[in-house]
C-alpha atoms as a PDB file:
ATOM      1  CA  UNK A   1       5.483  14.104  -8.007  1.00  0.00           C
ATOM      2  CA  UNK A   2       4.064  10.699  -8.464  1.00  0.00           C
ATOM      3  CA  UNK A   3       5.036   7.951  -5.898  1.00  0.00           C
ATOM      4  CA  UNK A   4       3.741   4.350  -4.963  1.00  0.00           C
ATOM      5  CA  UNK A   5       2.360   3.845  -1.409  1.00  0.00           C
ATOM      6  CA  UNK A   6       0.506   1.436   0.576  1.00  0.00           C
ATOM      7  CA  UNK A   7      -2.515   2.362   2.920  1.00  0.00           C
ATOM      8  CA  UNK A   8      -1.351   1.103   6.381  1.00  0.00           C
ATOM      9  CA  UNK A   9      -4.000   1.875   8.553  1.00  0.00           C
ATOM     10  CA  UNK A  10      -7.311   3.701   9.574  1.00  0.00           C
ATOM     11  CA  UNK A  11      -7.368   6.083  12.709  1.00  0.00           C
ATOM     12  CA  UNK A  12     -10.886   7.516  13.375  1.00  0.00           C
ATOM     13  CA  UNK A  13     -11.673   9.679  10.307  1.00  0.00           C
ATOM     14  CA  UNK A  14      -8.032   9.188   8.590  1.00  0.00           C
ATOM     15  CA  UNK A  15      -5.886   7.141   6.627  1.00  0.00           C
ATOM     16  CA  UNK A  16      -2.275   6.441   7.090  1.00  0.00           C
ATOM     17  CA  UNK A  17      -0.054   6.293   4.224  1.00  0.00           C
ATOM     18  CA  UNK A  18       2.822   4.562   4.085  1.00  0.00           C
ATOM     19  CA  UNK A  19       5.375   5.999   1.576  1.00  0.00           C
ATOM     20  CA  UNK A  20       7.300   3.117  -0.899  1.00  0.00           C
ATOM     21  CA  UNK A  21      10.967   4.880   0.477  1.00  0.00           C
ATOM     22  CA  UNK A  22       9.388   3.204   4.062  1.00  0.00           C
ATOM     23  CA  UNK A  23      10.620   6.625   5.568  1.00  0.00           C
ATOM     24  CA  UNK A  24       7.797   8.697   5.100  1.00  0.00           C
ATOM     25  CA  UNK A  25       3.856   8.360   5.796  1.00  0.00           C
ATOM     26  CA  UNK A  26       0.979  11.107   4.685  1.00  0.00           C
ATOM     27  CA  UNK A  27      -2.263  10.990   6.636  1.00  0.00           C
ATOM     28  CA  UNK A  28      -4.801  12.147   5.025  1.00  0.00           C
ATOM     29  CA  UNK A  29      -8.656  12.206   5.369  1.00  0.00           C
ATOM     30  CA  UNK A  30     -10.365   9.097   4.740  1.00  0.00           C
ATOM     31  CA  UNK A  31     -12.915  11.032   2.409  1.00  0.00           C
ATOM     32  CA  UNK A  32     -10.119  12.100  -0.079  1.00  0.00           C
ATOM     33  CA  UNK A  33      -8.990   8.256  -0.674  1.00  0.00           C
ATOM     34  CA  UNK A  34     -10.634   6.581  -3.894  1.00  0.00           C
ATOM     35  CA  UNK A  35     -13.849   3.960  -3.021  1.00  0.00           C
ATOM     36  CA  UNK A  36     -13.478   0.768  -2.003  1.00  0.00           C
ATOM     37  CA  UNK A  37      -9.744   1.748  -0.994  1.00  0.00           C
ATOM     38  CA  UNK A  38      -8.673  -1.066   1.878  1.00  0.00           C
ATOM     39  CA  UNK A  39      -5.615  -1.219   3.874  1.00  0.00           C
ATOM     40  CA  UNK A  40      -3.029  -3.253   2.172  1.00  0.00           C
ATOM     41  CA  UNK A  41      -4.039  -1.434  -0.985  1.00  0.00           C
ATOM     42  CA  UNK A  42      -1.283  -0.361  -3.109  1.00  0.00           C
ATOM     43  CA  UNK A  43      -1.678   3.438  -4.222  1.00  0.00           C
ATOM     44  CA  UNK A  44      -0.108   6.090  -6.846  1.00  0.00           C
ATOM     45  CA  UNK A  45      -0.183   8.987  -4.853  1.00  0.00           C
ATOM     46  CA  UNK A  46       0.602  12.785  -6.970  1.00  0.00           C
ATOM     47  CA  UNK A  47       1.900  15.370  -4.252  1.00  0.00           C
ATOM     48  CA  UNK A  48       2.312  18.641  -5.021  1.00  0.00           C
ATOM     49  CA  UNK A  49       4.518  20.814  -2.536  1.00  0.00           C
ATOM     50  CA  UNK A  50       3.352  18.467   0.276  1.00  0.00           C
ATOM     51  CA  UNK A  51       0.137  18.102  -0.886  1.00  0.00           C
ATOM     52  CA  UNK A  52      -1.883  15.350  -2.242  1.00  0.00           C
ATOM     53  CA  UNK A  53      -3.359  15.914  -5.509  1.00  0.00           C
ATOM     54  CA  UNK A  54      -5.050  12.479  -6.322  1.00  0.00           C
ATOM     55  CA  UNK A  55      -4.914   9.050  -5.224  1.00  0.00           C
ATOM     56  CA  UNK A  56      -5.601   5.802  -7.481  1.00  0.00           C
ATOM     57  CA  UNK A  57      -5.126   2.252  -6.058  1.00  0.00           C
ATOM     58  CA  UNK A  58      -2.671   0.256  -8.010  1.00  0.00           C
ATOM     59  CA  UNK A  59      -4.860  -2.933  -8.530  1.00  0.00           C
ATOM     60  CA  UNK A  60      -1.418  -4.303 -10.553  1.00  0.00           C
ATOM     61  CA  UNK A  61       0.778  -3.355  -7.387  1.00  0.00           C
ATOM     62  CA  UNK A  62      -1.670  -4.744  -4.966  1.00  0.00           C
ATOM     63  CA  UNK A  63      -1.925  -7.460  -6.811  1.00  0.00           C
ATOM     64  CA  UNK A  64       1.608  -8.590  -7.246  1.00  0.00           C
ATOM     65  CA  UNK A  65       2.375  -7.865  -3.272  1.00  0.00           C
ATOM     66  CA  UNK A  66      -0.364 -10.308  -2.311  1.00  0.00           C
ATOM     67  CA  UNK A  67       0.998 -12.998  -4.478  1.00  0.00           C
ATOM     68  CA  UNK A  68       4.183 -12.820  -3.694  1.00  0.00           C
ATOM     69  CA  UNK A  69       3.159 -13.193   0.306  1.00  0.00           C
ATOM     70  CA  UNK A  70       0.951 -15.671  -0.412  1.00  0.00           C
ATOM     71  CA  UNK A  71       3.754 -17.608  -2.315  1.00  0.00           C
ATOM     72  CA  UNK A  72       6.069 -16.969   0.716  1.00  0.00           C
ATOM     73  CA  UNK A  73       3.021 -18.219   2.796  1.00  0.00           C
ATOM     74  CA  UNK A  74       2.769 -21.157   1.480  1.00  0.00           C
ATOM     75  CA  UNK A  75       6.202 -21.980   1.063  1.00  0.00           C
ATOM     76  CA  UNK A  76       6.197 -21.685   4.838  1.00  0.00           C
ATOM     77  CA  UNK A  77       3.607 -24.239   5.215  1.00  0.00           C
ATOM     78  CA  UNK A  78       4.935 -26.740   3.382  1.00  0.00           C
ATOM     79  CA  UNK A  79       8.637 -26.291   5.583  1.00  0.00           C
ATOM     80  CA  UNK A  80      10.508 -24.856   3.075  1.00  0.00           C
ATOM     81  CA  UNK A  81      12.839 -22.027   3.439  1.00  0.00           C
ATOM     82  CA  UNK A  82      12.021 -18.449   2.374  1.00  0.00           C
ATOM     83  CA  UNK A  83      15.389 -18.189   0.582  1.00  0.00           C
ATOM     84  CA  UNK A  84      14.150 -21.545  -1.467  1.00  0.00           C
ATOM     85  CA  UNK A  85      13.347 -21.475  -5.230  1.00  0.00           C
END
């Protein structure tokens, strides 16, 4: 099963995964996570009976998240509302 994720956080030698549902989290080894993978990174993440079969980061995904927060951002600065078109 395929699934979006975001990388959350290192701990030592690991990586915690954050599952898109907001429910779940994998942690996995830092080794089996794609180079240059950062946290904030979106991921597609293939499980097969609980475990992970590849990761890719989602360079569209992570892409589109940071916009929008730096939209929100900087909607904030300038006093508006979030809730504000």
């Amino acid at each position: 099963m395929k699934e979006k994720a975001v990388l959350d956080r290192f701990e030592g030698d690991l990586a915690v995964i954050l599952l898109k549902d907001g429910q779940d989290q994998l942690v996995v080894p830092i080794n089996s996570l794609p180079g240059g993978a950062k946290e904030g990174h979106w991921l597609q993440i293939e499980t097969e009976d609980g475990q992970v079969i590849s990761v890719t980061v989602d360079e569209e995904e992570t892409a589109r998240i940071r916009n929008r927060i730096a939209e929100k951002l900087n909607r904030l600065r300038q006093g508006k509302h979030l809730d504000d078109a």
